[in-house]
N, C-alpha and C. Protein backbone atom coordinates (compact mmCIF):
# COMPACT_ATOMS: atom_id res chain seq x y z
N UNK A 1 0.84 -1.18 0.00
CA UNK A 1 0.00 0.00 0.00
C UNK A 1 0.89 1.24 0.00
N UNK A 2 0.47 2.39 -0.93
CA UNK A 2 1.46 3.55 -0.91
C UNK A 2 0.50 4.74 0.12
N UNK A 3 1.90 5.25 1.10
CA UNK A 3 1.21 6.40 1.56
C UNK A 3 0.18 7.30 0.78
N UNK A 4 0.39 7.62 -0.52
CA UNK A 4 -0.28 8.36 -0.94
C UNK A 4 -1.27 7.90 -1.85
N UNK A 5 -2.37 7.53 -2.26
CA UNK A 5 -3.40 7.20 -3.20
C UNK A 5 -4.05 8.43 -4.09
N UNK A 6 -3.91 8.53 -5.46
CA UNK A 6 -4.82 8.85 -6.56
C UNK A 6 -5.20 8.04 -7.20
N UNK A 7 -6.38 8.63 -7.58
CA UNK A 7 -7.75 7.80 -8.40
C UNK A 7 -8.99 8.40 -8.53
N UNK A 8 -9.74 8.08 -10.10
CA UNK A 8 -10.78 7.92 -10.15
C UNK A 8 -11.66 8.36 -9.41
N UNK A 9 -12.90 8.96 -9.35
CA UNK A 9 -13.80 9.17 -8.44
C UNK A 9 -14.76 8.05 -9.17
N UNK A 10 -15.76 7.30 -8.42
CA UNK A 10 -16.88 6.89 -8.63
C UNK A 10 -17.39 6.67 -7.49
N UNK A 11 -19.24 7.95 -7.99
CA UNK A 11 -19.75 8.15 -6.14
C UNK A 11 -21.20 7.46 -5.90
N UNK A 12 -21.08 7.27 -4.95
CA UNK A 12 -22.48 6.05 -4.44
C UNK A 12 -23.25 7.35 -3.68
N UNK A 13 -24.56 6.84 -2.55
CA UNK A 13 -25.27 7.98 -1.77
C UNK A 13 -24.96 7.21 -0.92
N UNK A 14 -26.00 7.15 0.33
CA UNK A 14 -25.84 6.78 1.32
C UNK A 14 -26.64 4.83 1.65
N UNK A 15 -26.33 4.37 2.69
CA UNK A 15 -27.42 3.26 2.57
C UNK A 15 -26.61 2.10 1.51
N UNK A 16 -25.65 1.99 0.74
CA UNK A 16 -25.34 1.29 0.09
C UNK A 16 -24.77 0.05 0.55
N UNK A 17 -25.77 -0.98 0.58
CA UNK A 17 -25.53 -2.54 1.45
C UNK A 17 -25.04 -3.81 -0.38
N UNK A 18 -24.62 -4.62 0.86
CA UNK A 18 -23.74 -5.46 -0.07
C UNK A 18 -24.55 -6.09 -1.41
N UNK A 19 -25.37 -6.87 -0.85
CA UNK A 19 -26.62 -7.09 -2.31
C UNK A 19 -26.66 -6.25 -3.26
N UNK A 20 -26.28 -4.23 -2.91
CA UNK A 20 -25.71 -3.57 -4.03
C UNK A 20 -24.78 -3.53 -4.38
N UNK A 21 -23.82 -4.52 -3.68
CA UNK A 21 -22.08 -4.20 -4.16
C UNK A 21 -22.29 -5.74 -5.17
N UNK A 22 -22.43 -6.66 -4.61
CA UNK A 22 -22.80 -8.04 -5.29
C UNK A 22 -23.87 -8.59 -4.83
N UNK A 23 -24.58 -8.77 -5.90
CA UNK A 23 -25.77 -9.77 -6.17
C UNK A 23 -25.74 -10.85 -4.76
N UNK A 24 -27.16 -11.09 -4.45
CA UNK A 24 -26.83 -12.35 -3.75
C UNK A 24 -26.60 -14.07 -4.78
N UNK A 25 -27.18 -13.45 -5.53
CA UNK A 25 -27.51 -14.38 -6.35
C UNK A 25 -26.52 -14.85 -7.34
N UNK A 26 -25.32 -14.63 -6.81
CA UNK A 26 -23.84 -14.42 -7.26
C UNK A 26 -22.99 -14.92 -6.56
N UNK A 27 -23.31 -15.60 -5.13
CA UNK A 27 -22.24 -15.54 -4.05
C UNK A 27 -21.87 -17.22 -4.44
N UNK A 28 -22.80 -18.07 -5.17
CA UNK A 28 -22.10 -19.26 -5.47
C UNK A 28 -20.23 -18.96 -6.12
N UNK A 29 -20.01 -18.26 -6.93
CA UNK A 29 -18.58 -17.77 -7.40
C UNK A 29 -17.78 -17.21 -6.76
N UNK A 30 -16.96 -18.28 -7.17
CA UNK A 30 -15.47 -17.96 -6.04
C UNK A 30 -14.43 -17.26 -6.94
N UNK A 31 -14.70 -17.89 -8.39
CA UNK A 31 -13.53 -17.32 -9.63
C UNK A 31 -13.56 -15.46 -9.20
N UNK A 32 -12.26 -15.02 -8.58
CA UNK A 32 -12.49 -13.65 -8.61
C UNK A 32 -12.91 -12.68 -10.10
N UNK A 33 -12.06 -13.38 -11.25
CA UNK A 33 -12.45 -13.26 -12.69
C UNK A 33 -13.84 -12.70 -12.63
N UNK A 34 -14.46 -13.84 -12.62
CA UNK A 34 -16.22 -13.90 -12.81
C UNK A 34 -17.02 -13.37 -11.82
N UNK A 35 -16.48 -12.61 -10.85
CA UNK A 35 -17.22 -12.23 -9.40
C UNK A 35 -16.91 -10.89 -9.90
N UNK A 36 -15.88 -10.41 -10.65
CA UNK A 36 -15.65 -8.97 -11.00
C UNK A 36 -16.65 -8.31 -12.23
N UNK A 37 -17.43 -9.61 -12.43
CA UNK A 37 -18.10 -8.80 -13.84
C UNK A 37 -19.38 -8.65 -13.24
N UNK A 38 -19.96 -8.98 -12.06
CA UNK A 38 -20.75 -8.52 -11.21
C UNK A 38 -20.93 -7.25 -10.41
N UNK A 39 -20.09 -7.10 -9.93
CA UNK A 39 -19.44 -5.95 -9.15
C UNK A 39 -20.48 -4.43 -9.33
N UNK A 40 -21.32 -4.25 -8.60
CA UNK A 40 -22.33 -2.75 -8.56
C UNK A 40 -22.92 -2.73 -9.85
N UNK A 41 -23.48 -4.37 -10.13
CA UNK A 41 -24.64 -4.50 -11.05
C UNK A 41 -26.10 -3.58 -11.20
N UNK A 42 -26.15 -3.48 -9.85
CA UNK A 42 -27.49 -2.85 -9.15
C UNK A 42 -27.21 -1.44 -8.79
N UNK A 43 -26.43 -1.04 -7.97
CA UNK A 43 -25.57 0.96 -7.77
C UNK A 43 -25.38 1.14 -8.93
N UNK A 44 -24.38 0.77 -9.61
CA UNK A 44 -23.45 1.63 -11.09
C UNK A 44 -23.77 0.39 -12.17
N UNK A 45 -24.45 0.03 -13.31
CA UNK A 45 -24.48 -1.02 -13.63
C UNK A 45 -23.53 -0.95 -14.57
N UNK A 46 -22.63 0.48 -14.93
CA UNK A 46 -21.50 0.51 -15.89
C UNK A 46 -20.49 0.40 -15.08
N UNK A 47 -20.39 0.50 -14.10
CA UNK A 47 -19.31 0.04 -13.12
C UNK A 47 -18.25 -1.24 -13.94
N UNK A 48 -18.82 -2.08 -13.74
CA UNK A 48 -18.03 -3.08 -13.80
C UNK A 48 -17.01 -3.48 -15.81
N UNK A 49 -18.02 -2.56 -16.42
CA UNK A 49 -17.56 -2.26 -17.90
C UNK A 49 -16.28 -1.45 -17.72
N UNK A 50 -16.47 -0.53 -16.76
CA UNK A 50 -15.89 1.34 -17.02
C UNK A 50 -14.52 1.38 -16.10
N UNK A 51 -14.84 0.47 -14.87
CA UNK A 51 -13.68 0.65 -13.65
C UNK A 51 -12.16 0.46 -14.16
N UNK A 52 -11.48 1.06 -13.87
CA UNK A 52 -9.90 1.40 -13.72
C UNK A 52 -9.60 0.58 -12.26
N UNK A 53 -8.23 -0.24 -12.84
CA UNK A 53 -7.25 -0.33 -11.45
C UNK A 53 -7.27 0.97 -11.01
N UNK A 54 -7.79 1.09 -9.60
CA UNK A 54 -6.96 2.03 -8.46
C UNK A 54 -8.00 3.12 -8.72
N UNK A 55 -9.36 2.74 -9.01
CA UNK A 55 -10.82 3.75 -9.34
C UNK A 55 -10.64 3.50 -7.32
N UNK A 56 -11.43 4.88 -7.13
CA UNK A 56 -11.80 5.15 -5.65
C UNK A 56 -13.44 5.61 -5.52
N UNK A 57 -13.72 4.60 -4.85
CA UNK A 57 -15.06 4.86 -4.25
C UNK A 57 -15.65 5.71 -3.33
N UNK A 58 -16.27 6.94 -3.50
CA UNK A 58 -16.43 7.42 -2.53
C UNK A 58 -17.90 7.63 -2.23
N UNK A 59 -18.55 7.09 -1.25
CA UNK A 59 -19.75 7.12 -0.72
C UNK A 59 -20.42 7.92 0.47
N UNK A 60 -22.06 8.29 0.74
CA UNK A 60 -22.11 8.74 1.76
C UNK A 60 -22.33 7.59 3.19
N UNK A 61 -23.37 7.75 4.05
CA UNK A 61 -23.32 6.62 5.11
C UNK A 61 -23.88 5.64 5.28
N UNK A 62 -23.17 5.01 5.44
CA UNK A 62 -23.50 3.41 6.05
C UNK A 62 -23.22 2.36 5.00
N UNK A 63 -22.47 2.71 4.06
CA UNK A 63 -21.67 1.97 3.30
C UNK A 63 -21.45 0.71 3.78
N UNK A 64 -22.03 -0.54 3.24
CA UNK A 64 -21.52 -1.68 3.37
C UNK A 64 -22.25 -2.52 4.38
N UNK A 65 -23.70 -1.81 4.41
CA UNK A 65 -24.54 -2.40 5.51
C UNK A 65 -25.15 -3.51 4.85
N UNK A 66 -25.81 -4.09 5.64
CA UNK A 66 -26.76 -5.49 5.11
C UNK A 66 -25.71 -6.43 5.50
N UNK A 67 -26.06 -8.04 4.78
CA UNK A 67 -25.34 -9.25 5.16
C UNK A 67 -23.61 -8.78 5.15
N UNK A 68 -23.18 -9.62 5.73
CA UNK A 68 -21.69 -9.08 6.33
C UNK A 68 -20.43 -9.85 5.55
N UNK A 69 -21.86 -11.03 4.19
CA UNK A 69 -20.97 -11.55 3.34
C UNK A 69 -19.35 -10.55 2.61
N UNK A 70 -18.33 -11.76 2.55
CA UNK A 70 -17.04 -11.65 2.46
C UNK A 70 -16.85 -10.89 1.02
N UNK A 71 -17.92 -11.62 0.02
CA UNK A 71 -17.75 -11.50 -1.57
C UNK A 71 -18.23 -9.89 -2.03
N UNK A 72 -18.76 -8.84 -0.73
CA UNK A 72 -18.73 -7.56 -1.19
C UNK A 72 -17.45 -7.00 -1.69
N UNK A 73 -16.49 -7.11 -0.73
CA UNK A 73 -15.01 -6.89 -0.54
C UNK A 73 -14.31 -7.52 -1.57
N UNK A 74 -14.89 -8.34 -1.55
CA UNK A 74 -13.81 -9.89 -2.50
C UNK A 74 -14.23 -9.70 -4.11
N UNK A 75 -14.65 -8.86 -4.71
CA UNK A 75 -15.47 -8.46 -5.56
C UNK A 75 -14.69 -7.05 -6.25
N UNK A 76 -14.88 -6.29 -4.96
CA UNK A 76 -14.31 -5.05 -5.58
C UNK A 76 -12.15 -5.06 -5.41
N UNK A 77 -12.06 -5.94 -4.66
CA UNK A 77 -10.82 -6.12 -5.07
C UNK A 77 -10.21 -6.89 -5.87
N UNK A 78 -11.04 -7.73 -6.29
CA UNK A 78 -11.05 -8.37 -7.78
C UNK A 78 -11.11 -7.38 -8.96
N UNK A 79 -12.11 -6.21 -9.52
CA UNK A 79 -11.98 -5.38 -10.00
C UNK A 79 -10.81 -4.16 -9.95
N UNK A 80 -10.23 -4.40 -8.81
CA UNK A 80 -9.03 -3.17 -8.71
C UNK A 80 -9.67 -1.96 -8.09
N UNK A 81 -10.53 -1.97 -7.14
CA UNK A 81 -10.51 -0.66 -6.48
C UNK A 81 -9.47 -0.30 -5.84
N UNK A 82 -9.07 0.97 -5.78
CA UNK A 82 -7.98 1.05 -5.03
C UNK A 82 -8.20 2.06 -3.42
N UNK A 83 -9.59 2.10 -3.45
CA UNK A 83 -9.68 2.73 -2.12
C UNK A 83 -11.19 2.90 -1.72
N UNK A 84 -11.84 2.83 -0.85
CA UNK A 84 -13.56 3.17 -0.49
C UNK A 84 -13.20 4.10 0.61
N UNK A 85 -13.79 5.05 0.41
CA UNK A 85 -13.89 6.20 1.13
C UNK A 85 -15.49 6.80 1.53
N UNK A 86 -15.95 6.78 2.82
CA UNK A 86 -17.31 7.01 2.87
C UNK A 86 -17.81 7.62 4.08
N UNK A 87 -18.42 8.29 4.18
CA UNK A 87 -19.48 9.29 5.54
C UNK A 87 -19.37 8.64 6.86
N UNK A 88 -19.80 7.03 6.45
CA UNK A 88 -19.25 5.95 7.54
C UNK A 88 -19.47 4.35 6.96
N UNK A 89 -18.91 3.52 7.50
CA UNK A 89 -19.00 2.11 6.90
C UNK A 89 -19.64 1.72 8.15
N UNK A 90 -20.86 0.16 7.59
CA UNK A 90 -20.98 -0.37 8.65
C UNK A 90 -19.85 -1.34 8.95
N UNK A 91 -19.51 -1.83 10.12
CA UNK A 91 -18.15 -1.84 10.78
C UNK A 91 -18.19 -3.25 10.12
N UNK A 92 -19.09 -4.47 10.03
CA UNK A 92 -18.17 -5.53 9.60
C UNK A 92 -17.48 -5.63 8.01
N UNK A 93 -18.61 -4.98 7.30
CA UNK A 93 -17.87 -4.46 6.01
C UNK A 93 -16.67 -3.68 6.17
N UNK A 94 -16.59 -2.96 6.86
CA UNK A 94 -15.18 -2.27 7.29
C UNK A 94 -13.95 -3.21 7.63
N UNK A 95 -14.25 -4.06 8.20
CA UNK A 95 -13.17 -5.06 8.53
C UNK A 95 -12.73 -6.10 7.54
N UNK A 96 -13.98 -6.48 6.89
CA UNK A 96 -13.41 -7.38 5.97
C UNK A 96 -12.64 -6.40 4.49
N UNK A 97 -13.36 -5.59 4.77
CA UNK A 97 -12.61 -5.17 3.10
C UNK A 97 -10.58 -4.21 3.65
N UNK A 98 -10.77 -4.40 4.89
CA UNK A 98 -9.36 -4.15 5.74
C UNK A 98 -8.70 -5.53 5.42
N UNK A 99 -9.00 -6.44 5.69
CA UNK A 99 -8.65 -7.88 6.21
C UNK A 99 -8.43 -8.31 4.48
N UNK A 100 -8.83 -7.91 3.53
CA UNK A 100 -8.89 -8.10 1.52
C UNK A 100 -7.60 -7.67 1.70
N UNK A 101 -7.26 -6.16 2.43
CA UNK A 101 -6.12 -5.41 1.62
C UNK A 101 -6.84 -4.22 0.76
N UNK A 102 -7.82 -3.65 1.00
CA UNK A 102 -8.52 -2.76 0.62
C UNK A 102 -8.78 -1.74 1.58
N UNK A 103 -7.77 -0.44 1.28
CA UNK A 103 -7.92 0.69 1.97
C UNK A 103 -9.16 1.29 2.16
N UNK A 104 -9.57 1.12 3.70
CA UNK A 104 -11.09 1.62 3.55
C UNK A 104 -10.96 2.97 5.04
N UNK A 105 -11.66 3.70 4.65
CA UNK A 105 -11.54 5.68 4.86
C UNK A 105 -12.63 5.67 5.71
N UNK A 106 -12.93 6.26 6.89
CA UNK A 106 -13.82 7.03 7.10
C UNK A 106 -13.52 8.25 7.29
N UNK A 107 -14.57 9.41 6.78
CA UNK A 107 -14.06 11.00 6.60
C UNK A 107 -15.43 11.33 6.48
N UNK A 108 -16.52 11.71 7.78
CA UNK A 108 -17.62 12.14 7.47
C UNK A 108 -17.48 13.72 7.05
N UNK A 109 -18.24 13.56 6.15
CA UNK A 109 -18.70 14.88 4.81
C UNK A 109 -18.08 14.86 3.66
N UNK A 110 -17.20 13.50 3.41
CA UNK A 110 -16.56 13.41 2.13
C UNK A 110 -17.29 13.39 0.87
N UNK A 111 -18.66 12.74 1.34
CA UNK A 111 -18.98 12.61 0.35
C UNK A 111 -19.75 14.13 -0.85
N UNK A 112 -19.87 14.70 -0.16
CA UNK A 112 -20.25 16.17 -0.62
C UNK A 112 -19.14 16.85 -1.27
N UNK A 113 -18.52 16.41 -0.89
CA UNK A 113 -16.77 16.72 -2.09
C UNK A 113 -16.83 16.51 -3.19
N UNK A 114 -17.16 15.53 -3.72
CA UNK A 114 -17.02 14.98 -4.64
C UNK A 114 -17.98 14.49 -6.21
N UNK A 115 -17.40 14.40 -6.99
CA UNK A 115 -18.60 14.57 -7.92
C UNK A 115 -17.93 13.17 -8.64
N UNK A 116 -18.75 12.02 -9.77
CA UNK A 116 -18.33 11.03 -10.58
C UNK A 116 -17.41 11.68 -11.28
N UNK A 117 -15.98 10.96 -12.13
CA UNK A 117 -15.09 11.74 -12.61
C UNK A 117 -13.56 12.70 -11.92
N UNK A 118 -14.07 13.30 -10.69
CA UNK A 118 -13.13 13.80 -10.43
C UNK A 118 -12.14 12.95 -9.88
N UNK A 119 -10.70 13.49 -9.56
CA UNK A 119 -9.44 12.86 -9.17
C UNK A 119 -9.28 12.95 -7.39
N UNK A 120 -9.37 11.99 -6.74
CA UNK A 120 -9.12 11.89 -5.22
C UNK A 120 -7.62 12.00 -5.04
N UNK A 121 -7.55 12.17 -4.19
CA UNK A 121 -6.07 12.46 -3.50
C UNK A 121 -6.10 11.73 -1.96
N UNK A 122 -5.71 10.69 -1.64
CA UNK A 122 -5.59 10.08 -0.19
C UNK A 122 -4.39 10.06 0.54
N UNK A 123 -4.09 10.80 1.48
CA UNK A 123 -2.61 10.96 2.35
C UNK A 123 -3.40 10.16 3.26
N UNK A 124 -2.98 8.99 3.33
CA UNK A 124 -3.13 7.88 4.48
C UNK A 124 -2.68 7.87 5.78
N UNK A 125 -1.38 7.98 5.77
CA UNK A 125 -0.76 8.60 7.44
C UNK A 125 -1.05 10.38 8.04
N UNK A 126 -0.99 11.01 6.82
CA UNK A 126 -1.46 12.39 7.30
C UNK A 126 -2.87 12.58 7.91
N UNK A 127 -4.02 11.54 6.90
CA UNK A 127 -5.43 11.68 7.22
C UNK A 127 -6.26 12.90 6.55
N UNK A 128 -5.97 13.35 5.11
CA UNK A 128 -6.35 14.02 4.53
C UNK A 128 -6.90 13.32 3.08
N UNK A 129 -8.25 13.76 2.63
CA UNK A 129 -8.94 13.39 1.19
C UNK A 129 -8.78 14.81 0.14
N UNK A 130 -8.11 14.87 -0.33
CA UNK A 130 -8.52 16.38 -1.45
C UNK A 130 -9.26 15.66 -2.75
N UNK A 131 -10.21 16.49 -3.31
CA UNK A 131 -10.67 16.46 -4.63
C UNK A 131 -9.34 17.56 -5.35
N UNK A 132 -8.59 16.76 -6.36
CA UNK A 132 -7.61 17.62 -6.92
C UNK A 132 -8.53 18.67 -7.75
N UNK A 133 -9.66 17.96 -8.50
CA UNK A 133 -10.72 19.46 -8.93
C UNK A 133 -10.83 20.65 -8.68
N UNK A 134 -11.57 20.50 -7.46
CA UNK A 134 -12.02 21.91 -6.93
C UNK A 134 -10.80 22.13 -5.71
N UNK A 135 -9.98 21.32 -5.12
CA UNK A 135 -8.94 21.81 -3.73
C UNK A 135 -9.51 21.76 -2.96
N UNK A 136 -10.96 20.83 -2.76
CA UNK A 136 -11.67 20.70 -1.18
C UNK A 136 -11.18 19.65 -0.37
N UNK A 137 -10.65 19.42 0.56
CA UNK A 137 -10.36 18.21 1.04
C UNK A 137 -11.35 18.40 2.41
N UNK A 138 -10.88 17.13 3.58
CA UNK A 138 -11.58 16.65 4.34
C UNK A 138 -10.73 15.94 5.09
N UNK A 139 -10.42 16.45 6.32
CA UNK A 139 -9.52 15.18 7.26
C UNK A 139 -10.35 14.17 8.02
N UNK A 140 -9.34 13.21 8.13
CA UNK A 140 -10.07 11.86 8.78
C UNK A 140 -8.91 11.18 9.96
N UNK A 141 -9.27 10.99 11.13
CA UNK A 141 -8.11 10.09 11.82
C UNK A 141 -7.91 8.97 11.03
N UNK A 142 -6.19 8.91 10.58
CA UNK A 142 -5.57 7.85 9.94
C UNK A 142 -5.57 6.42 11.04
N UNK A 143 -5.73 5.63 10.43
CA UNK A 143 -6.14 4.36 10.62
C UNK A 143 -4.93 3.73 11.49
N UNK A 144 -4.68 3.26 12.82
CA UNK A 144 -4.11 2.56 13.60
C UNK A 144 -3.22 1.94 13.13
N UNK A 145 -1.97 1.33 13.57
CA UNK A 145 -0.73 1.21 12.88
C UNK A 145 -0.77 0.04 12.62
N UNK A 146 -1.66 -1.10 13.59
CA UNK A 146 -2.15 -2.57 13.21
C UNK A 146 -2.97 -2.64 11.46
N UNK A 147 -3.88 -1.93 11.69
CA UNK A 147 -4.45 -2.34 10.42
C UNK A 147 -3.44 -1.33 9.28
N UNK A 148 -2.98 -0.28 9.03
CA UNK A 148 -1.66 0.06 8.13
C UNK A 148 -0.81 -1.07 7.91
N UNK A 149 -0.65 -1.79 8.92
CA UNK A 149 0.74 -2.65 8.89
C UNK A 149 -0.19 -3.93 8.27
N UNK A 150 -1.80 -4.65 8.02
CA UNK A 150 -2.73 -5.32 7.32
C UNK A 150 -2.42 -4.65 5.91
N UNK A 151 -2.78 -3.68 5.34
CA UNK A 151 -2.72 -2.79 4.16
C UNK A 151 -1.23 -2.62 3.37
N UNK A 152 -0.47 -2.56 4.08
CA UNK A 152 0.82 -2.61 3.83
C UNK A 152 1.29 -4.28 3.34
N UNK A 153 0.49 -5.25 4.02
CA UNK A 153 0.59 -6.44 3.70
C UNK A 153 0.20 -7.07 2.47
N UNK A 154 -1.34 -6.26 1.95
CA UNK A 154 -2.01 -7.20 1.32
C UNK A 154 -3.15 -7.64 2.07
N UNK A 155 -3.60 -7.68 2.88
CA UNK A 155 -4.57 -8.33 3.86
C UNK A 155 -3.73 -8.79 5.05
N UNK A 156 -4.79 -9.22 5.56
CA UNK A 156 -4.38 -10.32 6.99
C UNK A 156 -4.15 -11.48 6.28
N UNK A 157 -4.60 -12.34 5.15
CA UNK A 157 -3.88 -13.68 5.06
C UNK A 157 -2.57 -13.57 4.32
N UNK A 158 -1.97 -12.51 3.46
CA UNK A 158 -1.00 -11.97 3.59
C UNK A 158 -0.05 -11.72 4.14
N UNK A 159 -0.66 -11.29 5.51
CA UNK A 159 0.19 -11.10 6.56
C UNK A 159 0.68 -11.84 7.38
N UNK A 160 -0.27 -12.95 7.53
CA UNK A 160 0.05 -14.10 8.48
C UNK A 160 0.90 -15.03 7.91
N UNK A 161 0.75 -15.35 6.10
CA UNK A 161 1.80 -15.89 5.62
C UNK A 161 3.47 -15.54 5.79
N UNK A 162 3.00 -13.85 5.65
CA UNK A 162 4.88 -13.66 5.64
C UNK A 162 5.11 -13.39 7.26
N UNK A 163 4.39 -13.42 8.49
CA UNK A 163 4.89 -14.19 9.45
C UNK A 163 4.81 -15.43 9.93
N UNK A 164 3.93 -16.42 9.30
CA UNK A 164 4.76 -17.86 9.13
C UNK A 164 5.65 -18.19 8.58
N UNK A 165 6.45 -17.22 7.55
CA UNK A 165 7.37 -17.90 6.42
C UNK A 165 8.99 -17.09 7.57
N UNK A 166 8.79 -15.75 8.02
CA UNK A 166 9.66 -15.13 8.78
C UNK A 166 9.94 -16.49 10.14
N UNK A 167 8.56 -16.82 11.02
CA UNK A 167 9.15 -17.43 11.77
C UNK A 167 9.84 -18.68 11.71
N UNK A 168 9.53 -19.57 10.05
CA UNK A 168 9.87 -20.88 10.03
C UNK A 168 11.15 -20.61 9.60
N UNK A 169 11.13 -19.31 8.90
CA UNK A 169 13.40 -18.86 8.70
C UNK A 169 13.81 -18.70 9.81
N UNK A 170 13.26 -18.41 10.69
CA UNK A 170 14.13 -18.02 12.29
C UNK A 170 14.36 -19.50 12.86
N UNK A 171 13.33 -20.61 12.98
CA UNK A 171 13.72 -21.67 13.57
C UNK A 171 14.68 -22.72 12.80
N UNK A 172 14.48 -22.31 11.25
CA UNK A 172 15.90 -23.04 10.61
C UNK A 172 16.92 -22.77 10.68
N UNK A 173 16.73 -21.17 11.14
CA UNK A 173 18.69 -20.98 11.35
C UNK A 173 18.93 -20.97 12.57
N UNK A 174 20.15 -21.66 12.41
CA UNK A 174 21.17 -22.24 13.66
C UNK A 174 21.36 -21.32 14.55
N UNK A 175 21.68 -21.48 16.03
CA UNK A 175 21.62 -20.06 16.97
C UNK A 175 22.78 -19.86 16.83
């Protein structure tokens, strides 16, 4: 994950639960391939035609409410989002799309920033959103050094790999 993120704007309202991020009727697919051509069938239905690696989502509140299924997250990081930014997330969607490796923002009033099209600007350790457009930004407390150090990984199964692979080099070498 880079301190700094640009991208894409593409903006949701508020209320946006997972059945709008992916279908339920979709969750049989595991192929991330085929789970990406789903992806905000129902919110953006050009979404999944139009998206760019490293497009940023920015929504108003309660982003990510409804079932707490995995394949919301698992979906849009299959497509290449490179950031969700929103008014507020509901918290288990918040965790899992942390736990993907998907930088996820809270910055209430972001979403009034922003329009479809424009260019985001994310300082992650600073805790600042600018629209490079208009020069409005929006601070947010940057995210705890546990989940940075998740993001920095790739996810948590990411992470846990390269400290199983760190500790099984420590017990092969000789003291």
């Amino acid at each position: 994950m880079q301190d700094v993120l640009e991208g894409r704007v593409w903006t949701l309202g508020r209320d946006v639960d997972t059945d709008q991020i992916i279908s339920g009727k979709y969750l049989t697919i595991i192929d991330p391939d085929e789970l990406k051509k789903h992806v905000f069938e129902i919110a953006l239905p050009e979404f999944a035609k139009q998206a760019r690696p490293g497009d940023i989502l920015v929504a108003g509140e309660n982003f990510g409410s409804g079932s707490s299924r995995e394949h919301a997250p698992q979906a849009m990081r299959a497509i290449g989002v490179g950031a969700v930014v929103a008014d507020s997330f509901a918290r288990i969607f918040f965790r899992n799309a942390i736990n993907l490796g998907i930088p996820t923002i809270e910055a209430p009033g972001v979403r009034a920033l922003f329009e479809r099209g424009d260019t985001a600007r994310i300082e992650m350790r600073a805790g600042r959103i600018s629209n490079l457009r208009s020069g409005a930004s929006v601070a947010f407390p940057p995210l705890p050094s546990h989940l940075l150090d998740l993001l920095e990984a790739g996810g948590l199964v990411e992470k846990v790999r390269r400290e199983l692979a760190a500790r099984k080099g420590r017990e092969a070498s000789p003291a």
